[in-house]
C-alpha atoms as a PDB file:
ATOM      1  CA  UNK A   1      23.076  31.731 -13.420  1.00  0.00           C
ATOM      2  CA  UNK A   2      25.964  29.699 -14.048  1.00  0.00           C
ATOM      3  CA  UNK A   3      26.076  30.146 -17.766  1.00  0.00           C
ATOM      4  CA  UNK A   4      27.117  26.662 -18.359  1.00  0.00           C
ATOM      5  CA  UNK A   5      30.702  26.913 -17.294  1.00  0.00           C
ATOM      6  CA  UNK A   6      32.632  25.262 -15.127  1.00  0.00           C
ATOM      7  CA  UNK A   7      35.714  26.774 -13.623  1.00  0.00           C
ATOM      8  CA  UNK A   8      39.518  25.802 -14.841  1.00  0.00           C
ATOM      9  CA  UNK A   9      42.167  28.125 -13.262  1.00  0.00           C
ATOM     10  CA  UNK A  10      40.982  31.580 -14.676  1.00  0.00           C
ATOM     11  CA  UNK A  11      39.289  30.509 -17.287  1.00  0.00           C
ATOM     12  CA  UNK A  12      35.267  28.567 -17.926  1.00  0.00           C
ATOM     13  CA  UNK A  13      34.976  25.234 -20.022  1.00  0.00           C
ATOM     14  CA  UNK A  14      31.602  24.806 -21.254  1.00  0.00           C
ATOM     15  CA  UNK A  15      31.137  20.748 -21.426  1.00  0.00           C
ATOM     16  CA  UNK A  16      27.056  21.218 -21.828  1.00  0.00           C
ATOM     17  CA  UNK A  17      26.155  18.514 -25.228  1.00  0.00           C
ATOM     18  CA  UNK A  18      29.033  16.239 -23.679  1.00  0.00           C
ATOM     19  CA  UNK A  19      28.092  12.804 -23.102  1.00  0.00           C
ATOM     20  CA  UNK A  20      29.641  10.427 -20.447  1.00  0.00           C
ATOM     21  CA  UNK A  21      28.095   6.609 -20.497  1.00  0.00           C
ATOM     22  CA  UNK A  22      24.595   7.198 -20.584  1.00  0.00           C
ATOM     23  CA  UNK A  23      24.749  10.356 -19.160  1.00  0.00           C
ATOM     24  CA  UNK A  24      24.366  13.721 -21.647  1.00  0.00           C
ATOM     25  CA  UNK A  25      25.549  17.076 -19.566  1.00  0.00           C
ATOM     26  CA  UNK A  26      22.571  19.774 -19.655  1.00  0.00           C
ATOM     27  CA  UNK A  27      23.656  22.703 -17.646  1.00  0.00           C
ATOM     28  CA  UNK A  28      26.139  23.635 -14.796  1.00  0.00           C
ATOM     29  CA  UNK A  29      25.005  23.124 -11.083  1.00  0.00           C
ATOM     30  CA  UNK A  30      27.493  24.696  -9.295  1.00  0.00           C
ATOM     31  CA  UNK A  31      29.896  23.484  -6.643  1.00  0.00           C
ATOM     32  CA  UNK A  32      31.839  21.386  -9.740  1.00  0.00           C
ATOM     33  CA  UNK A  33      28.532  19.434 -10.600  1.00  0.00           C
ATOM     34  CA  UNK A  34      26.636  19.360 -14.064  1.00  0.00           C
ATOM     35  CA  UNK A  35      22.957  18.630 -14.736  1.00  0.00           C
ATOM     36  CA  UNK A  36      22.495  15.297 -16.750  1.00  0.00           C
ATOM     37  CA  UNK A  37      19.824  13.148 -18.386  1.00  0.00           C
ATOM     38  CA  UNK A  38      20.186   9.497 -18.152  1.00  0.00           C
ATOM     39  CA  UNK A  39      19.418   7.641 -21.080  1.00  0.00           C
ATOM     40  CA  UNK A  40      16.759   6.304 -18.937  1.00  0.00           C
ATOM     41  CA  UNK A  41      14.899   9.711 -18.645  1.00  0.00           C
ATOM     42  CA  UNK A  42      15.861  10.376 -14.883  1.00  0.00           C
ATOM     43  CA  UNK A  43      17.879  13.951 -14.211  1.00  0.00           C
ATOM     44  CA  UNK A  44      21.384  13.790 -11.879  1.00  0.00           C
ATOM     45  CA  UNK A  45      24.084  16.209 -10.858  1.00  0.00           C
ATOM     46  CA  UNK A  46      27.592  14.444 -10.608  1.00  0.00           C
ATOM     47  CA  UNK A  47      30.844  16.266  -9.773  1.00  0.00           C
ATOM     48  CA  UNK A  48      32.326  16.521 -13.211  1.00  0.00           C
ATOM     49  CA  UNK A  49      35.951  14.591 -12.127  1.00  0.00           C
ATOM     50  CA  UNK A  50      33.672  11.833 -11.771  1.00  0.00           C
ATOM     51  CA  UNK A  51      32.125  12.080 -14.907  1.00  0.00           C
ATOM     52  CA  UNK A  52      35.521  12.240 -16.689  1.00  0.00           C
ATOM     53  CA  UNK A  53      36.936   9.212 -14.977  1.00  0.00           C
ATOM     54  CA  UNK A  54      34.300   7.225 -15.719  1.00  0.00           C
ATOM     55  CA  UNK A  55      33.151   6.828 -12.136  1.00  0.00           C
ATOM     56  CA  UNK A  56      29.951   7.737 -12.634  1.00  0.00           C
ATOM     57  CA  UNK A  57      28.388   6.819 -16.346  1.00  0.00           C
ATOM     58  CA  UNK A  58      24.762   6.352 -15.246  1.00  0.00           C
ATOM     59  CA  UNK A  59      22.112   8.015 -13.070  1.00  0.00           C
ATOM     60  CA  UNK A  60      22.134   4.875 -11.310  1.00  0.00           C
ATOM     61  CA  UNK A  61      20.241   2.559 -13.313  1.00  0.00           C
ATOM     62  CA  UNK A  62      23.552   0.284 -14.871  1.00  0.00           C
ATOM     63  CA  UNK A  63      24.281  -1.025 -10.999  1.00  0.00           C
ATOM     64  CA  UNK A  64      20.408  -2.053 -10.882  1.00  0.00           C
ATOM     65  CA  UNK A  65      20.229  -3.547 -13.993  1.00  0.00           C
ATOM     66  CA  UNK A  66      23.579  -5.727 -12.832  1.00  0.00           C
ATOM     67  CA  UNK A  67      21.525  -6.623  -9.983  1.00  0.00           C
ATOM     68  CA  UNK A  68      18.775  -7.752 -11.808  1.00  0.00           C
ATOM     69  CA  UNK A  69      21.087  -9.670 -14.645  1.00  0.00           C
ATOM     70  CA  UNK A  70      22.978 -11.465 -11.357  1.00  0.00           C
ATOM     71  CA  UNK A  71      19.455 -12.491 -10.205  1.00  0.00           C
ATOM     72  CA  UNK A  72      18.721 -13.693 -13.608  1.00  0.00           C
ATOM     73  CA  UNK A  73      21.482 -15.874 -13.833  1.00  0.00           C
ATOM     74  CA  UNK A  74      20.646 -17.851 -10.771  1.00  0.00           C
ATOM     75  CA  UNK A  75      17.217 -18.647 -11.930  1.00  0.00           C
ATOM     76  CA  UNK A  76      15.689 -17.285  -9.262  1.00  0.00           C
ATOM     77  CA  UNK A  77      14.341 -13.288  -9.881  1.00  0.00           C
ATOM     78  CA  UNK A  78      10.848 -12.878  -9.512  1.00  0.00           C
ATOM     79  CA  UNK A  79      10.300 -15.853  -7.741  1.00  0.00           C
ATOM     80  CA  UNK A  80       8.527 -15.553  -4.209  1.00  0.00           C
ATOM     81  CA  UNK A  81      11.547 -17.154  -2.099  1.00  0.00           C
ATOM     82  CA  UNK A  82      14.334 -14.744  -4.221  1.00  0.00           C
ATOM     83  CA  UNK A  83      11.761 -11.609  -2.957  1.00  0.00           C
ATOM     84  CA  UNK A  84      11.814 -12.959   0.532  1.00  0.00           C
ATOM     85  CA  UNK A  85      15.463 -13.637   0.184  1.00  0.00           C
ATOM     86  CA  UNK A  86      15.493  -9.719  -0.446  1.00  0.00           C
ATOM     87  CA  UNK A  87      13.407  -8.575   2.374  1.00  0.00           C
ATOM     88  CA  UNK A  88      15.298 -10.724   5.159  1.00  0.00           C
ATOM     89  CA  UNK A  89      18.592  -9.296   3.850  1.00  0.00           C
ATOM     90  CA  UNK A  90      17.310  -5.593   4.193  1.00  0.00           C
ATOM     91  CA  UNK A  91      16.203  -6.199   7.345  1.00  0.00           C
ATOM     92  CA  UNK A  92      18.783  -8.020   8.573  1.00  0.00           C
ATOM     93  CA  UNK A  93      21.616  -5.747   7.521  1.00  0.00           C
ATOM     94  CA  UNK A  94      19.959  -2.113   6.709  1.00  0.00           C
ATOM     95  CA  UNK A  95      19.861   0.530   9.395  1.00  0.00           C
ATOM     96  CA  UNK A  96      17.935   2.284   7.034  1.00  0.00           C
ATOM     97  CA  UNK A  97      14.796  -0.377   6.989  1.00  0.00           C
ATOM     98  CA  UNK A  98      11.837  -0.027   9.089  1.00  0.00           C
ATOM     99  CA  UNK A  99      12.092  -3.696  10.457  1.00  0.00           C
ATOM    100  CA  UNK A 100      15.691  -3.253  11.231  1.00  0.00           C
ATOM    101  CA  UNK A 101      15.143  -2.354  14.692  1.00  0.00           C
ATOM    102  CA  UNK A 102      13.212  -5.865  15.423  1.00  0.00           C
ATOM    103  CA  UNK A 103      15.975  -8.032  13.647  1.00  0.00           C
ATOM    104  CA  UNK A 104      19.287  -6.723  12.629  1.00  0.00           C
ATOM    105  CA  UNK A 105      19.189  -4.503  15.819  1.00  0.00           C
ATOM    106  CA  UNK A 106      18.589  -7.265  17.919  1.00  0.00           C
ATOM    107  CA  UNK A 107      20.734  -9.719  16.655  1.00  0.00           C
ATOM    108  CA  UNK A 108      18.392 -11.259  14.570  1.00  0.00           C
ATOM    109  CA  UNK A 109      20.450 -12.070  10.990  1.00  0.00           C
ATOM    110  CA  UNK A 110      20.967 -13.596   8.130  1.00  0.00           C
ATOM    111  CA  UNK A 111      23.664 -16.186   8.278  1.00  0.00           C
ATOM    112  CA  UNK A 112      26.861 -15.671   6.058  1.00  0.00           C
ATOM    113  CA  UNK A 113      26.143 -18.914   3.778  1.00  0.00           C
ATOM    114  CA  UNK A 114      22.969 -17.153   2.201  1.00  0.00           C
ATOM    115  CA  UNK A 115      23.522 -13.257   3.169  1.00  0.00           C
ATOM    116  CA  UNK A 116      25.361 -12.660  -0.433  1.00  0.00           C
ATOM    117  CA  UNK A 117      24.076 -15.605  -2.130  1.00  0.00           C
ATOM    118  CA  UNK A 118      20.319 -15.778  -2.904  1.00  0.00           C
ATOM    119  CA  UNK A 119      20.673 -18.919  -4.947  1.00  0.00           C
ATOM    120  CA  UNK A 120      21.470 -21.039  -2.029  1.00  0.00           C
ATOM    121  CA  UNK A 121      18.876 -19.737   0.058  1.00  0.00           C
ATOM    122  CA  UNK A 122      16.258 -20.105  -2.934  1.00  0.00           C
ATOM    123  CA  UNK A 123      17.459 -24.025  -3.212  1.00  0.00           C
ATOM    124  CA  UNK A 124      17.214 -24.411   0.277  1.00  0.00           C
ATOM    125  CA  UNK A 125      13.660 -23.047   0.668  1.00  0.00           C
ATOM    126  CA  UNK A 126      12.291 -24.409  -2.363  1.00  0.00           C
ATOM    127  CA  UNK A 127       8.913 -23.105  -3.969  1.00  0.00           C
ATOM    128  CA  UNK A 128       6.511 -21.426  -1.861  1.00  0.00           C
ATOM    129  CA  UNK A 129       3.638 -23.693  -1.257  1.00  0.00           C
ATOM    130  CA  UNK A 130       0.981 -20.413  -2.243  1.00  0.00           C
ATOM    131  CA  UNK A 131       1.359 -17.219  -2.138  1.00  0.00           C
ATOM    132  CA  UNK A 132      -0.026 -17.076   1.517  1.00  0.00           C
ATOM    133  CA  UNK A 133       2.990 -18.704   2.408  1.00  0.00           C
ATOM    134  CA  UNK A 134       5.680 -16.456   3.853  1.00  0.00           C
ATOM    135  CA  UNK A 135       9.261 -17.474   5.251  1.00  0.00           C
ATOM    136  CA  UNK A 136       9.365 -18.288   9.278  1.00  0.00           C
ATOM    137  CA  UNK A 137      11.879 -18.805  11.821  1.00  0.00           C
ATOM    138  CA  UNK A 138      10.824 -22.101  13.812  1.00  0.00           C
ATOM    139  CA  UNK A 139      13.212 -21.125  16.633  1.00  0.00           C
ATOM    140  CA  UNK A 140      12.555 -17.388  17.039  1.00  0.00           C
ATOM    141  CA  UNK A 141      15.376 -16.637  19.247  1.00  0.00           C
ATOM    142  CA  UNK A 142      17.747 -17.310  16.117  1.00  0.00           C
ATOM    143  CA  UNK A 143      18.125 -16.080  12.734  1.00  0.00           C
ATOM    144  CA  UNK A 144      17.709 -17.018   9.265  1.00  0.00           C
ATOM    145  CA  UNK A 145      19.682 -19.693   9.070  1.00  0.00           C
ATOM    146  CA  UNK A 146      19.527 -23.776   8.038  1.00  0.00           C
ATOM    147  CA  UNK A 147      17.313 -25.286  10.004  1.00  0.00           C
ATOM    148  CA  UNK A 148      15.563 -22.885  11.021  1.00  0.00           C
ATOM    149  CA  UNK A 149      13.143 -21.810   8.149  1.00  0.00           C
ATOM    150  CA  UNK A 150      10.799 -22.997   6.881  1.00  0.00           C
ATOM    151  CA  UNK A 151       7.457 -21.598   4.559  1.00  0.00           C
ATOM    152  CA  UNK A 152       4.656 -20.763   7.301  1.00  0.00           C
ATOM    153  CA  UNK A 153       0.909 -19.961   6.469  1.00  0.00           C
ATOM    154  CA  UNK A 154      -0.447 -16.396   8.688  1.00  0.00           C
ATOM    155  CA  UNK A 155      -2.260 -18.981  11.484  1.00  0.00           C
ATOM    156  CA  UNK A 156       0.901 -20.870  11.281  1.00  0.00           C
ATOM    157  CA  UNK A 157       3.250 -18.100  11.927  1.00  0.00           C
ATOM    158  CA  UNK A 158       0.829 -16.234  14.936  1.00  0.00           C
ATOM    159  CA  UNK A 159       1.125 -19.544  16.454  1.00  0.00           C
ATOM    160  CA  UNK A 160       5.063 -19.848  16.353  1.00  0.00           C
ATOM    161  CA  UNK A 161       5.341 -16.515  18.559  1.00  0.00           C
ATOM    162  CA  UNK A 162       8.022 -16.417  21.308  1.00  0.00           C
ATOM    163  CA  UNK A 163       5.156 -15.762  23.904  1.00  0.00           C
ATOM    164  CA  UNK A 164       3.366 -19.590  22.522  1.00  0.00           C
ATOM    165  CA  UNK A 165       2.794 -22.055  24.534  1.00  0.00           C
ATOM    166  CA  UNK A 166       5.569 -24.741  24.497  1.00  0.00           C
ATOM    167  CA  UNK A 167       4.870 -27.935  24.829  1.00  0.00           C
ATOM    168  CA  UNK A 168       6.084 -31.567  25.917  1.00  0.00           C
ATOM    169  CA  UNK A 169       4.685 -34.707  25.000  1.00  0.00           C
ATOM    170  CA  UNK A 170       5.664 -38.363  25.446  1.00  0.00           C
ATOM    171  CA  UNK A 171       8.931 -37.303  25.747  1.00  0.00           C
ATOM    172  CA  UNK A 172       9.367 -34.636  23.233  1.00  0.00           C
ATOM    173  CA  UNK A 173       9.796 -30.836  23.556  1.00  0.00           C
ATOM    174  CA  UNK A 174       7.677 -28.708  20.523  1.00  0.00           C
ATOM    175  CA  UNK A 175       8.344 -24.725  20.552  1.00  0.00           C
ATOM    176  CA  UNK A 176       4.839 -24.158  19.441  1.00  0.00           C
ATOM    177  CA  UNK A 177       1.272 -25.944  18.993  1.00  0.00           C
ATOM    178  CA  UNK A 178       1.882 -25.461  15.093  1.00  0.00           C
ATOM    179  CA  UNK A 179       4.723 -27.773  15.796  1.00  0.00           C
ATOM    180  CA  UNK A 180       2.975 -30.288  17.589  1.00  0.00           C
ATOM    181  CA  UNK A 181      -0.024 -30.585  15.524  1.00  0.00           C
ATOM    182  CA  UNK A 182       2.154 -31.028  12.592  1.00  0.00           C
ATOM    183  CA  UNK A 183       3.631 -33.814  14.055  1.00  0.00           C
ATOM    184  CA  UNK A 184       0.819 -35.295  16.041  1.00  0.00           C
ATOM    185  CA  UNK A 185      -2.113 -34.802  13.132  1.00  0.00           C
ATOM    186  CA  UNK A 186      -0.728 -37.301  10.475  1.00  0.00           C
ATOM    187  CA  UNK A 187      -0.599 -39.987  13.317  1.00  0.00           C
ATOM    188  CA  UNK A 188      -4.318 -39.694  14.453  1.00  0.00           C
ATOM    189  CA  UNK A 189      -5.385 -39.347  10.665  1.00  0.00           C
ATOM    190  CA  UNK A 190      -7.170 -36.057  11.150  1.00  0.00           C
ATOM    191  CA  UNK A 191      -7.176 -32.097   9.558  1.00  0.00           C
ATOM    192  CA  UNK A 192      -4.552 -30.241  11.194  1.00  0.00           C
ATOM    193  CA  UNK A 193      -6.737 -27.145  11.406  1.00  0.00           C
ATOM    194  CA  UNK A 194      -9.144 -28.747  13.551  1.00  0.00           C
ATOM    195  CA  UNK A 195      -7.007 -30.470  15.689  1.00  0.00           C
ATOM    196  CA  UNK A 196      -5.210 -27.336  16.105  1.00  0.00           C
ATOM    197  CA  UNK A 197      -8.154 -25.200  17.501  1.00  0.00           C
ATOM    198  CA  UNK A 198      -9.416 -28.386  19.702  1.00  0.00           C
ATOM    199  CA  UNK A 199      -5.866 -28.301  21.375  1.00  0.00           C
ATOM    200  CA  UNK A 200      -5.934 -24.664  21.575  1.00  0.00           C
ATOM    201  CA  UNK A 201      -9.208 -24.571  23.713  1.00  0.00           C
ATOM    202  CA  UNK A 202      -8.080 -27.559  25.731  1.00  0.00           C
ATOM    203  CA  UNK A 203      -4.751 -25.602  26.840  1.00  0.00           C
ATOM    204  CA  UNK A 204      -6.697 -22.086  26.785  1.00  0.00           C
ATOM    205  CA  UNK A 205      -4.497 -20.041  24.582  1.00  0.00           C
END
């Protein structure tokens, strides 16, 4: 038992009933830290120099809430291109994500004009065209980038693999059937979907 004291020199100063930001001191940890409630209900431990400099007036929830007031602002929060905008960037730039292994790791990232600016990248995107819709990289050997995104259906985005077919056609390279029966379906006036799995059998894939 600490007896809610904190060491000074010789000598204990009690600081339980003490409030710093949102944070009201509950009992002595040890090691210089103090148990706190947040205003928001959660329980933390910060070094007490912290908590009398100020650096440390929350359990954490004031730098989320900035977050979320910065998303505001832009327009953007909640929006299904700002929450893709999220997952790219953790993925792209956390060593701590599960998918960071099979993008950041291997070079795959988020280019500097959108990686601290989700407004931009929200603009450029525009609205999703469903919610089945999910950002894709047309070139999969590069990042997120301009150009190179684009919203993708789940049969759009297993046929845009880096082990697809590629194909050339009266003179013109596409890096996946879902690129060539984009292009070619308007022209002949028929449902992309069909003409997609009639190609697909013809070329055996």
């Amino acid at each position: 038992m600490y007896n809610n004291y904190m060491k000074t020199g010789n000598r204990l100063i009690d600081i339980t009933g003490e409030k710093y930001g949102r944070l009201l001191v509950q009992s002595y940890a040890g090691s210089g830290r103090w148990n706190c409630v947040c205003d928001c209900g959660n329980i933390t431990s910060p070094l007490k120099l912290n908590l009398i400099k100020g650096n440390t007036k929350s359990c954490g929830c004031i730098k989320i809430e900035k977050k979320h007031d910065l998303a505001k602002k832009h327009g953007f929060y909640g929006t299904k291109a700002y929450k893709s905008w999220c997952s790219i960037k953790k993925r792209c730039t956390n060593h701590k994500d599960p998918a960071y292994k099979n993008y950041g790791a291997k070079g795959i990232l988020l280019c500097a004009e959108w990686l601290n600016n989700p407004k931009a990248f929200c603009e450029y995107v525009g609205v999703a065209p469903s919610e089945k819709h999910s950002i894709d990289r047309i070139d999969n050997s590069k990042g997120y980038e301009p150009g190179n995104v684009r919203w993708a259906n789940d049969y759009e985005q297993a046929n845009n693999k880096t082990n697809n077919v590629k194909i050339e056609f009266q003179g013109q390279s596409f890096s996946s059937i879902s690129d060539f029966v984009r292009w070619l379906a308007p022209q002949l006036n028929v449902n992309r979907i069909s003409l997609h799995k009639e190609i697909a059998k013809l070329i055996k894939v």
